[in-house]
Protein backbone atom coordinates (compact mmCIF):
# COMPACT_ATOMS: atom_id res chain seq x y z
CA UNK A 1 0.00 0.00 0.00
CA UNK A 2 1.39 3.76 -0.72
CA UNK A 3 1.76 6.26 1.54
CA UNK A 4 -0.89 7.89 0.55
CA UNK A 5 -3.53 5.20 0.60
CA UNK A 6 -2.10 4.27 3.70
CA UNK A 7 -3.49 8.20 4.56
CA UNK A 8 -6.49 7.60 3.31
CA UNK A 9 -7.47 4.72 4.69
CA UNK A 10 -6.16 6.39 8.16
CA UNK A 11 -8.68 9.42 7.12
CA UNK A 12 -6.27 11.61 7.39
CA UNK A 13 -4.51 14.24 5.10
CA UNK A 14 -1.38 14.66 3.16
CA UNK A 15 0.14 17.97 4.17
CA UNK A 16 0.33 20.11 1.07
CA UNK A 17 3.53 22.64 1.58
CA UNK A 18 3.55 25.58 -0.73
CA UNK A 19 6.72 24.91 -3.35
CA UNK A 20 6.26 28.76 -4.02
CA UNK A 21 7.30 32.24 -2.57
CA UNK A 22 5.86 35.60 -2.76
CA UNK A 23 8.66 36.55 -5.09
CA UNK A 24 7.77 33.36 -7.38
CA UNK A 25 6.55 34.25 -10.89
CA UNK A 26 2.68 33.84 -11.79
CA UNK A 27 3.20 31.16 -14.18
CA UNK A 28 5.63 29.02 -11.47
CA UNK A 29 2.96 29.08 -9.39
CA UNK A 30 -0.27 28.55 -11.49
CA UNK A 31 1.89 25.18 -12.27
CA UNK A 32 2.41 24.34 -8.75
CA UNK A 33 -0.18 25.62 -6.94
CA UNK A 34 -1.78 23.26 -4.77
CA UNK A 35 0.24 19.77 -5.41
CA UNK A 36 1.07 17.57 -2.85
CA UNK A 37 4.17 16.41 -1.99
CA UNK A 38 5.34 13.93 -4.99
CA UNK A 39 4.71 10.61 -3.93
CA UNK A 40 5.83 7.66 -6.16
CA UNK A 41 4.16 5.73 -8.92
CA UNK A 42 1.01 8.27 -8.09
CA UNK A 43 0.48 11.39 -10.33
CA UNK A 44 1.34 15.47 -9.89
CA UNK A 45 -2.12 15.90 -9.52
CA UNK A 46 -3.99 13.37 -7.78
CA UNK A 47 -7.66 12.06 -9.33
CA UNK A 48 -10.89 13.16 -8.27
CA UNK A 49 -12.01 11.66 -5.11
CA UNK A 50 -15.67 10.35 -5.72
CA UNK A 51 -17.24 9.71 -2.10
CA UNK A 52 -20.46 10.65 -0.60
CA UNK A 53 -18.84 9.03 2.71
CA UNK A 54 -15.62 8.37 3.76
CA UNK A 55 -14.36 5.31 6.81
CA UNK A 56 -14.89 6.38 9.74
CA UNK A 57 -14.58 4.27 13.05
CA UNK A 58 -15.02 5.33 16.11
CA UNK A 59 -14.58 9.20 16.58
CA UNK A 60 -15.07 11.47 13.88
CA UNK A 61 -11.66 13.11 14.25
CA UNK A 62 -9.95 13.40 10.75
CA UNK A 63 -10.39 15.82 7.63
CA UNK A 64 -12.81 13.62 5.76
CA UNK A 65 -16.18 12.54 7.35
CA UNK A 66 -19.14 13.22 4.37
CA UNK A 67 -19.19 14.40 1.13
CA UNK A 68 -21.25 17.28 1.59
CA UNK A 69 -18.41 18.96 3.82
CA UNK A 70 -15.63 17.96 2.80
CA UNK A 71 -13.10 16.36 0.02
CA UNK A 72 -9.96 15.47 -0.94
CA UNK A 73 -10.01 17.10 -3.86
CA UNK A 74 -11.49 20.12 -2.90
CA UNK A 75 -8.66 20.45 -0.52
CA UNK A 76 -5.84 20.87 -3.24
CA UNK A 77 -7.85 23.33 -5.47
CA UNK A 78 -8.52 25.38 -1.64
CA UNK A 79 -4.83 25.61 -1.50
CA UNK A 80 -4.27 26.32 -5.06
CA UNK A 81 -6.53 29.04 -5.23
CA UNK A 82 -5.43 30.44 -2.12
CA UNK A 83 -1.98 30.88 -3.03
CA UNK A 84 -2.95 32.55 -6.15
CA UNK A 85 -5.08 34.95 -4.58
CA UNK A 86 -3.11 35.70 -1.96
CA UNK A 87 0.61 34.66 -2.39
CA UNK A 88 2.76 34.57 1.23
CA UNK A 89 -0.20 35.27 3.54
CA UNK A 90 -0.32 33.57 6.47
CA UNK A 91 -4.26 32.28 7.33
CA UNK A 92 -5.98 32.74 4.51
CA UNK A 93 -8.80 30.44 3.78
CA UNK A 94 -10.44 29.04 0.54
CA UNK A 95 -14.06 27.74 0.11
CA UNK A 96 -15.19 26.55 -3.02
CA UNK A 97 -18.13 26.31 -4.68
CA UNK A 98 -20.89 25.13 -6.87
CA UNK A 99 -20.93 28.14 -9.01
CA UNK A 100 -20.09 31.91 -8.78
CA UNK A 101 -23.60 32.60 -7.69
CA UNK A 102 -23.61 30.29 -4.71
CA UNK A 103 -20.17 31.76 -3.41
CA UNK A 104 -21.65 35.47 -3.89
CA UNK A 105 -24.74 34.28 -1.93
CA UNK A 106 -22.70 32.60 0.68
CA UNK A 107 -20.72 35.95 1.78
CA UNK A 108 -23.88 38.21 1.47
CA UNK A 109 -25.96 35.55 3.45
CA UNK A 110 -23.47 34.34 5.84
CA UNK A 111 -22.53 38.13 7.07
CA UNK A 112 -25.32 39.65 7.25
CA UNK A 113 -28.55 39.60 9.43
CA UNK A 114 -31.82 41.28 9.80
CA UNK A 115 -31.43 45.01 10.37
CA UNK A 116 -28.24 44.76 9.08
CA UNK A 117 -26.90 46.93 6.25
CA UNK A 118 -25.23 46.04 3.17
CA UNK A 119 -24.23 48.55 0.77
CA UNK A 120 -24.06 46.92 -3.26
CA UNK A 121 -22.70 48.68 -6.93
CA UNK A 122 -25.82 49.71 -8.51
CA UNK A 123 -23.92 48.82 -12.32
CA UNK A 124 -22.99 45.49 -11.14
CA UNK A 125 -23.46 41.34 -12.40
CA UNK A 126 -27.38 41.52 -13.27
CA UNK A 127 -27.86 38.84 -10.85
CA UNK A 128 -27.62 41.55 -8.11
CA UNK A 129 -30.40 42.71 -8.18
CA UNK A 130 -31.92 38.90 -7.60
CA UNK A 131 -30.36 39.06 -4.47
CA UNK A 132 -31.08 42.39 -3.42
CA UNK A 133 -34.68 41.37 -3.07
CA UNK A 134 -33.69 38.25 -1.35
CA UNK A 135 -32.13 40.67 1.50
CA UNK A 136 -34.47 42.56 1.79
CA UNK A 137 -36.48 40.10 2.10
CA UNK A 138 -34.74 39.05 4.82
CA UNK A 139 -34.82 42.11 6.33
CA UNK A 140 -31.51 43.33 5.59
CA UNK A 141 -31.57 47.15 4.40
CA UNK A 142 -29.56 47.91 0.94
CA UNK A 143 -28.09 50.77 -0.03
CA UNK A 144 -26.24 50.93 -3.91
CA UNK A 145 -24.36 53.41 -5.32
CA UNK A 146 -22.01 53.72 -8.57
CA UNK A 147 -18.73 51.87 -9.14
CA UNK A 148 -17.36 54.89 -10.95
CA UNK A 149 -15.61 57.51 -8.80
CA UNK A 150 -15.50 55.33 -6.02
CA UNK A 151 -19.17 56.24 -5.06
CA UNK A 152 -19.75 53.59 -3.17
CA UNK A 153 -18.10 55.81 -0.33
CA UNK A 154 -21.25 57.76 0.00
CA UNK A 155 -22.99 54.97 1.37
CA UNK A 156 -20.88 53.56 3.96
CA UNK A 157 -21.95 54.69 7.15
CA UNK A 158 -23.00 52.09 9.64
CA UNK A 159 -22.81 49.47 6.81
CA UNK A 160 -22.09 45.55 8.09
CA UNK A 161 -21.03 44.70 4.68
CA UNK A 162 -19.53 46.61 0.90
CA UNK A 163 -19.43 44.84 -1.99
CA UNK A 164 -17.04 45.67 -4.52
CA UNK A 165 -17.24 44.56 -8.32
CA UNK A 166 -14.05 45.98 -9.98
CA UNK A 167 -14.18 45.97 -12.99
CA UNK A 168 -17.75 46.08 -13.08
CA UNK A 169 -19.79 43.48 -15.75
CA UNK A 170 -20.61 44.81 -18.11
CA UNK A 171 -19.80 48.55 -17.78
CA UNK A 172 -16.08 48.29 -17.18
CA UNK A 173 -15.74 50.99 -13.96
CA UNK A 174 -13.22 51.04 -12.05
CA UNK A 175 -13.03 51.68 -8.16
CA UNK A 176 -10.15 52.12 -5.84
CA UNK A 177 -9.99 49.35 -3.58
CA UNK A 178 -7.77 50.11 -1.14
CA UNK A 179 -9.14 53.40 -1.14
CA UNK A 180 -12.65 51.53 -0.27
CA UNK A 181 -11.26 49.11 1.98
CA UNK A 182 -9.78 51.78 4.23
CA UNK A 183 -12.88 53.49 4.82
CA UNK A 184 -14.85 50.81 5.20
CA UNK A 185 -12.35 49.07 7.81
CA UNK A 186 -11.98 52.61 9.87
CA UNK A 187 -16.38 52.12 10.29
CA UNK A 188 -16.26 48.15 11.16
CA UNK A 189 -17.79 47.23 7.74
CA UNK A 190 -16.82 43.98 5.76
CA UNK A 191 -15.01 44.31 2.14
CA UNK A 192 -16.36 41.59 -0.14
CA UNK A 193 -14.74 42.29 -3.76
CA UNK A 194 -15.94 40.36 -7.03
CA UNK A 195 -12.41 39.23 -8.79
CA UNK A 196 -14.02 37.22 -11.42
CA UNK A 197 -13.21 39.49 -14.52
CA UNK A 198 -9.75 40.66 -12.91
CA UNK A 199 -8.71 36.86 -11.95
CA UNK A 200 -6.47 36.54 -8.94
CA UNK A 201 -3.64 37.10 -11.77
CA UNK A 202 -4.81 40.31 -12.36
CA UNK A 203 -5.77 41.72 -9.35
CA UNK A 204 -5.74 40.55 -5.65
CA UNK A 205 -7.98 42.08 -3.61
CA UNK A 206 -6.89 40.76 -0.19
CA UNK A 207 -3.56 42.82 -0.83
CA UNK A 208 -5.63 45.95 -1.28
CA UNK A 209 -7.53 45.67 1.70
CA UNK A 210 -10.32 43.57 1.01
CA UNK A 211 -11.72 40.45 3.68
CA UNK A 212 -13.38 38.49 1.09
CA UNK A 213 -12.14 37.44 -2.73
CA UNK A 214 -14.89 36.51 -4.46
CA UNK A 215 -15.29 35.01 -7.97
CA UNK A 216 -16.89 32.91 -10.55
CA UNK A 217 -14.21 30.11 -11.12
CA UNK A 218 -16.44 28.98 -14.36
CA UNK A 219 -14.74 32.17 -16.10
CA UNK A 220 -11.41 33.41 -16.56
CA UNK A 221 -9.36 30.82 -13.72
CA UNK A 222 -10.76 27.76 -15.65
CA UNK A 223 -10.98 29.08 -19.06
CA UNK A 224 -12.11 26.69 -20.72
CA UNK A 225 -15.92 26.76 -20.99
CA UNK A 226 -16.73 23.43 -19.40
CA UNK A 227 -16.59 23.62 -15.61
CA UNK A 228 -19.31 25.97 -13.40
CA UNK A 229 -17.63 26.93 -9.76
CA UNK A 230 -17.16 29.77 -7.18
CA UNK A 231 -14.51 30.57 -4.79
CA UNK A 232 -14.10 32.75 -1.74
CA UNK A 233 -10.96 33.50 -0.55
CA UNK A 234 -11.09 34.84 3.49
CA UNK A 235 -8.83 36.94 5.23
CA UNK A 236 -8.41 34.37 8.33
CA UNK A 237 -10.01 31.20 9.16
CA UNK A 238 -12.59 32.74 11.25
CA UNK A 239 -14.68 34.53 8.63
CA UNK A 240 -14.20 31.25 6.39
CA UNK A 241 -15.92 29.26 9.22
CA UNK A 242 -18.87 31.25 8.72
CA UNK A 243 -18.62 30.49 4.76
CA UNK A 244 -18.06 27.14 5.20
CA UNK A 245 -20.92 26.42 7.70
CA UNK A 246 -23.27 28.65 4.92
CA UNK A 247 -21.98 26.03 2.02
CA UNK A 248 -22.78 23.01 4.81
CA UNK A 249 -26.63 24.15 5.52
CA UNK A 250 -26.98 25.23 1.54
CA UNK A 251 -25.56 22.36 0.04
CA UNK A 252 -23.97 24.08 -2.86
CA UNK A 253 -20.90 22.18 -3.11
CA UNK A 254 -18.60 21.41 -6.59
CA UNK A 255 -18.72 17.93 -7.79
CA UNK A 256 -15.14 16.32 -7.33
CA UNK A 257 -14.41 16.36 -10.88
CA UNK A 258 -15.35 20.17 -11.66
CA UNK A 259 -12.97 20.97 -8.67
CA UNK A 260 -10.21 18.81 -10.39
CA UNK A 261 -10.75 19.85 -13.49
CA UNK A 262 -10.61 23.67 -12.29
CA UNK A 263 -7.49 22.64 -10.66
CA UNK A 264 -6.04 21.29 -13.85
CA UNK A 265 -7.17 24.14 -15.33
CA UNK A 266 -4.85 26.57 -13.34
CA UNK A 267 -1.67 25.03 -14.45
CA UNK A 268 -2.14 27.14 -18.37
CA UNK A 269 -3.66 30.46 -16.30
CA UNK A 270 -1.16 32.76 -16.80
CA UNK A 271 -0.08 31.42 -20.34
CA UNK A 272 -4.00 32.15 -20.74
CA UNK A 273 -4.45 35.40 -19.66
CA UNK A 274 -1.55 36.61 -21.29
CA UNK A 275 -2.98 35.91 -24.40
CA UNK A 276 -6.35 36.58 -23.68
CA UNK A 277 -5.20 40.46 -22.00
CA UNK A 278 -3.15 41.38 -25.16
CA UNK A 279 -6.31 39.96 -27.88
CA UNK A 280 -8.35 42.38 -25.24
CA UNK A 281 -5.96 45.19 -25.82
CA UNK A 282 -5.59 45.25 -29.33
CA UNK A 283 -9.06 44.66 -29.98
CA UNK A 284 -9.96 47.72 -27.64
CA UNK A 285 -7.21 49.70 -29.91
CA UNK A 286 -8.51 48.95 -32.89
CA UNK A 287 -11.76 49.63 -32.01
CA UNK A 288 -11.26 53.15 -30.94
CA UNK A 289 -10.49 54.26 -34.55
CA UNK A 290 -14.03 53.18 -35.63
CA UNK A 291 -16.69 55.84 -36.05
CA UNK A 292 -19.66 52.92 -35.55
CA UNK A 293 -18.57 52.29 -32.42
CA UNK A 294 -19.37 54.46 -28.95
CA UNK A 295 -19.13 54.43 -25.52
CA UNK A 296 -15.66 52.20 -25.66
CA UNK A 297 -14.29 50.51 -22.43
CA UNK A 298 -11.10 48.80 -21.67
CA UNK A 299 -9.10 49.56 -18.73
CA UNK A 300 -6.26 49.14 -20.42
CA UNK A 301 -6.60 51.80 -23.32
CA UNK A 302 -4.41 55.24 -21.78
CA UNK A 303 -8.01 57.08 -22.74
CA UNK A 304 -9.79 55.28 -20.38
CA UNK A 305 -11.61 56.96 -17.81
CA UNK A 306 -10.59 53.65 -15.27
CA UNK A 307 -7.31 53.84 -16.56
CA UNK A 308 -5.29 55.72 -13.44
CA UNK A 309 -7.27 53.48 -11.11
CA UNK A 310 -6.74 50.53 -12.77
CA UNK A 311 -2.79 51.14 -13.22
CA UNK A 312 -2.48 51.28 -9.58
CA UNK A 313 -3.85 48.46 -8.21
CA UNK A 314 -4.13 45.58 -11.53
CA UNK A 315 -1.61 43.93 -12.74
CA UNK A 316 -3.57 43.07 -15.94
CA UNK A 317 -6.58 44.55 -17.54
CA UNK A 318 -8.74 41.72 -18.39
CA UNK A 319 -10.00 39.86 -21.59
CA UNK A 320 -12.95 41.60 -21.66
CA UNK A 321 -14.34 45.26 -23.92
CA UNK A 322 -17.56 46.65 -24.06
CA UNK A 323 -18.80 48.83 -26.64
CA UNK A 324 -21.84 50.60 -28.00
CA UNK A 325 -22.93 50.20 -31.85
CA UNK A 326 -25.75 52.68 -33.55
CA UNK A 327 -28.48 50.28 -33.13
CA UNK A 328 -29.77 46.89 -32.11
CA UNK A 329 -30.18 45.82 -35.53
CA UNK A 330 -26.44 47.03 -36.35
CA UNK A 331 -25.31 44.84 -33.32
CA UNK A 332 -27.18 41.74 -34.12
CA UNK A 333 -25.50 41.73 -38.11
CA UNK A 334 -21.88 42.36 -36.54
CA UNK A 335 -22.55 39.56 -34.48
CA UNK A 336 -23.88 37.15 -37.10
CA UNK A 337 -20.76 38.26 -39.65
CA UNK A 338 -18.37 37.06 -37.01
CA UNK A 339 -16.59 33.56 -37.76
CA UNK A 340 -13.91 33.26 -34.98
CA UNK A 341 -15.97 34.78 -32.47
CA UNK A 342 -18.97 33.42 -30.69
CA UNK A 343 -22.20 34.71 -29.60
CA UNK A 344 -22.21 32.99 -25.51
CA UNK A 345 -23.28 35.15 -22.40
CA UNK A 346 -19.84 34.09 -20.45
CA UNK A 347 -16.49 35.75 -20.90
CA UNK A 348 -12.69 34.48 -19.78
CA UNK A 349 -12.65 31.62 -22.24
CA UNK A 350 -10.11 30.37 -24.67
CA UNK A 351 -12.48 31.24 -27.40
CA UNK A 352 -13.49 34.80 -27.91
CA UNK A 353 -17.08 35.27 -27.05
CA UNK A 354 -19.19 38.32 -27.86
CA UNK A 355 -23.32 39.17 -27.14
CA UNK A 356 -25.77 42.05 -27.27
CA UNK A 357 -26.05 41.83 -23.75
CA UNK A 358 -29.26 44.33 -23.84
CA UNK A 359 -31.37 41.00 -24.94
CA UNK A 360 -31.28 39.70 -21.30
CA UNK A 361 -32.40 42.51 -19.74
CA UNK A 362 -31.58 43.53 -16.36
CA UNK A 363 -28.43 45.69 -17.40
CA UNK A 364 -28.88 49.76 -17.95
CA UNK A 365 -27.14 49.23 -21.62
CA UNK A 366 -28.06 50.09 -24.81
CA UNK A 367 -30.09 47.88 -27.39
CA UNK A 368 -26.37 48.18 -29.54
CA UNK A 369 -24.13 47.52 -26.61
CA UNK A 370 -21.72 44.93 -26.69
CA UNK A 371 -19.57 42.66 -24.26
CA UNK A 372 -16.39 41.25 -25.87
CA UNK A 373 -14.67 38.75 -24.78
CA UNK A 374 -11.74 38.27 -25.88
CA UNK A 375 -9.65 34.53 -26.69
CA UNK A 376 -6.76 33.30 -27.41
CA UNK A 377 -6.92 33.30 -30.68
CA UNK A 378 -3.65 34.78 -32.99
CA UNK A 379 -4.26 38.19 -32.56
CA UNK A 380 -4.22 39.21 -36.20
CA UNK A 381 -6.55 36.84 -36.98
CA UNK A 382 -9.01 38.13 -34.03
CA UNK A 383 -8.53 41.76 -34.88
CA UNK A 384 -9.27 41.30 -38.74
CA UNK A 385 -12.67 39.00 -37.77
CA UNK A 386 -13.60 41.86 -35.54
CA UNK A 387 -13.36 44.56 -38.29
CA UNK A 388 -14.68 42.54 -41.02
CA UNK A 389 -17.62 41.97 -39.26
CA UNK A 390 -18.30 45.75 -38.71
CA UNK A 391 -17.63 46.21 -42.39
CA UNK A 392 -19.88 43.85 -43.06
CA UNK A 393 -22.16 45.54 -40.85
CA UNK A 394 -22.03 48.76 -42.43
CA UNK A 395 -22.40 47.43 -45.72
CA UNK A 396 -25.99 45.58 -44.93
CA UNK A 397 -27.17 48.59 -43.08
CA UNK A 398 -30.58 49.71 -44.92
């Protein structure tokens, strides 16, 4: 028997020791992140561990008791994600999830009781506003206020929670986080901070000041199109308690092969990203010289109105540009004459992605906006789809 089914059939766990430093580069440690210690004849990455109960004699001491609370391979992608987020900090704590949904839920749910106060963007995910009825609902007051010029400030007072969405979906403001986070700390109110469209590559939101790391792991950190999942990352152990209890009661846990392919997932993240950020970027620039298109967004682009912000506190600018275009019609024929791009609601994929994201409703966008999302496609190839599509556009315009 190997050491580590000796483990397992003891019920207990290998230690996992981070191979990685602060100092280590990004793509070092999206290829080590979360491993365990190599163990012969077994692999890097250990299998998925399918088990709606585990052995369990006598006491229930040990890490693994019942599926629903915990599992093996949850573990590893807990510690993988939690060194990404947060590189060299001592007691941070991951929970994972079912999807990005069920982690937002978790923090707003988990923190906050009747009476209570929690203070929302009012341009944020159009799920929001879903679960600002639930709170209230509940009882709990909510206040929102714009990402924008850090407006959210206005509505701090005597709040038990802020939530943060930087950049916001599908506007693209920008907020000051640290900014945020030291006002909110200096009143005794939580920082919760959305780092789905950033990824923890991007941006790290514990390092800026922020208790909770929140994000939709079916986007940019798996990439791939084929896994739902949510994460929160937690300052310390204590506030993760009160996640993980919330995940126990709900039942919203990720099915052991989701969580490993997520975790296999993060070993191409920064090769990813890279890609994906510069497709984003040039996109974004050739856009700008258009005279169809409006209301451009990308962080990255100098003539940003996010741009200062941004350059502070991200260390990349995201795969994702919105966009206005005359008309709903005009929007709907650009999409259609695109061949490399396709028309899907998510974004952070391999594959460029692109929608009218008026037809859902729920946003404050125009019938001719646009989310972009963009692949990793060869650039040149990418760029010249994009522009022949808004030639052909123009050209079937009545």
């Amino acid at each position: 028997m190997t050491d580590r089914a000796k483990d397992r059939a003891r019920g207990t766990a290998r230690e996992t020791t981070p191979t990685t430093t602060p100092e280590t580069g990004d793509g070092t440690r999206a290829v080590r992140a979360g491993l365990p210690a190599p163990v012969k004849n077994e692999p890097a990455l250990p299998g998925p561990v399918f088990a709606a109960h585990f052995h369990l004699p006598g006491d229930v001491t040990g890490p693994y008791t019942y599926g629903r609370d915990t599992n093996p391979t949850w573990t590893l992608l807990e510690q993988a994600i939690g060194e990404l987020e947060a590189p060299g900090r001592e007691g941070v704590d991951t929970v994972v999830f079912a999807s990005g949904m069920a982690a937002v839920s978790a923090v707003l749910f988990s923190q906050a009781r009747a009476g209570d106060t929690v203070v929302l963007p009012e341009d944020g995910y159009q799920a929001l506003p879903l679960v600002r009825d639930q709170l209230e609902a509940y009882g709990i007051r909510v206040r929102t206020a714009p990402t924008g010029g850090d407006g959210q400030l206005a509505a701090l007072d005597g709040a038990r929670l802020l939530w943060i969405e930087t950049p916001s979906n599908p506007g693209l403001d920008v907020c000051d986080v640290r900014r945020l986070a030291d006002a909110a700390r200096a009143g005794g109110t939580l920082v919760a901070v959305d780092n789905t469209l950033a990824t923890p590559l991007g941006q790290r939101p514990l390092e800026l000041g922020a208790d909770f790391s929140v994000a939709s792991g079916t986007k940019g950190l798996t990439g791939h199109g084929d896994v739902l999942l949510g994460y929160v990352v937690c300052r310390d152990a204590q506030l993760a308690a009160g996640i993980r209890r919330w995940r126990k009661i709900i039942g919203a846990i990720p099915g052991p092969m989701e969580a490993w392919l997520a975790h296999r997932s993060l070993a191409t993240l920064q090769l990813r990203v890279q890609r994906q950020w510069a497709n984003a970027s040039a996109v974004a620039e050739a856009l700008a010289d258009r005279a169809e298109v409006a209301a451009l967004r990308y962080p990255g682009l100098v003539s940003d109105p996010s741009h200062a912000t941004a350059s502070r506190q991200m260390r990349g600018y995201g795969s994702v540009v919105s966009f206005t275009l005359p008309d709903r019609a005009f929007a709907e024929r650009f999409l259609a004459a695109l061949h490399l791009v396709e028309d899907a609601t998510s974004f952070g994929g391999v594959r460029s992605t692109a929608e009218r994201r008026g037809r859902w409703g729920g946003d404050a966008v125009p019938e001719g906006f646009i989310r972009f999302s963009a692949g990793a496609e060869d650039t040149e190839d990418l760029v010249a789809d994009v522009l022949r599509a808004l030639d052909a556009a123009v050209a079937d315009r009545v």
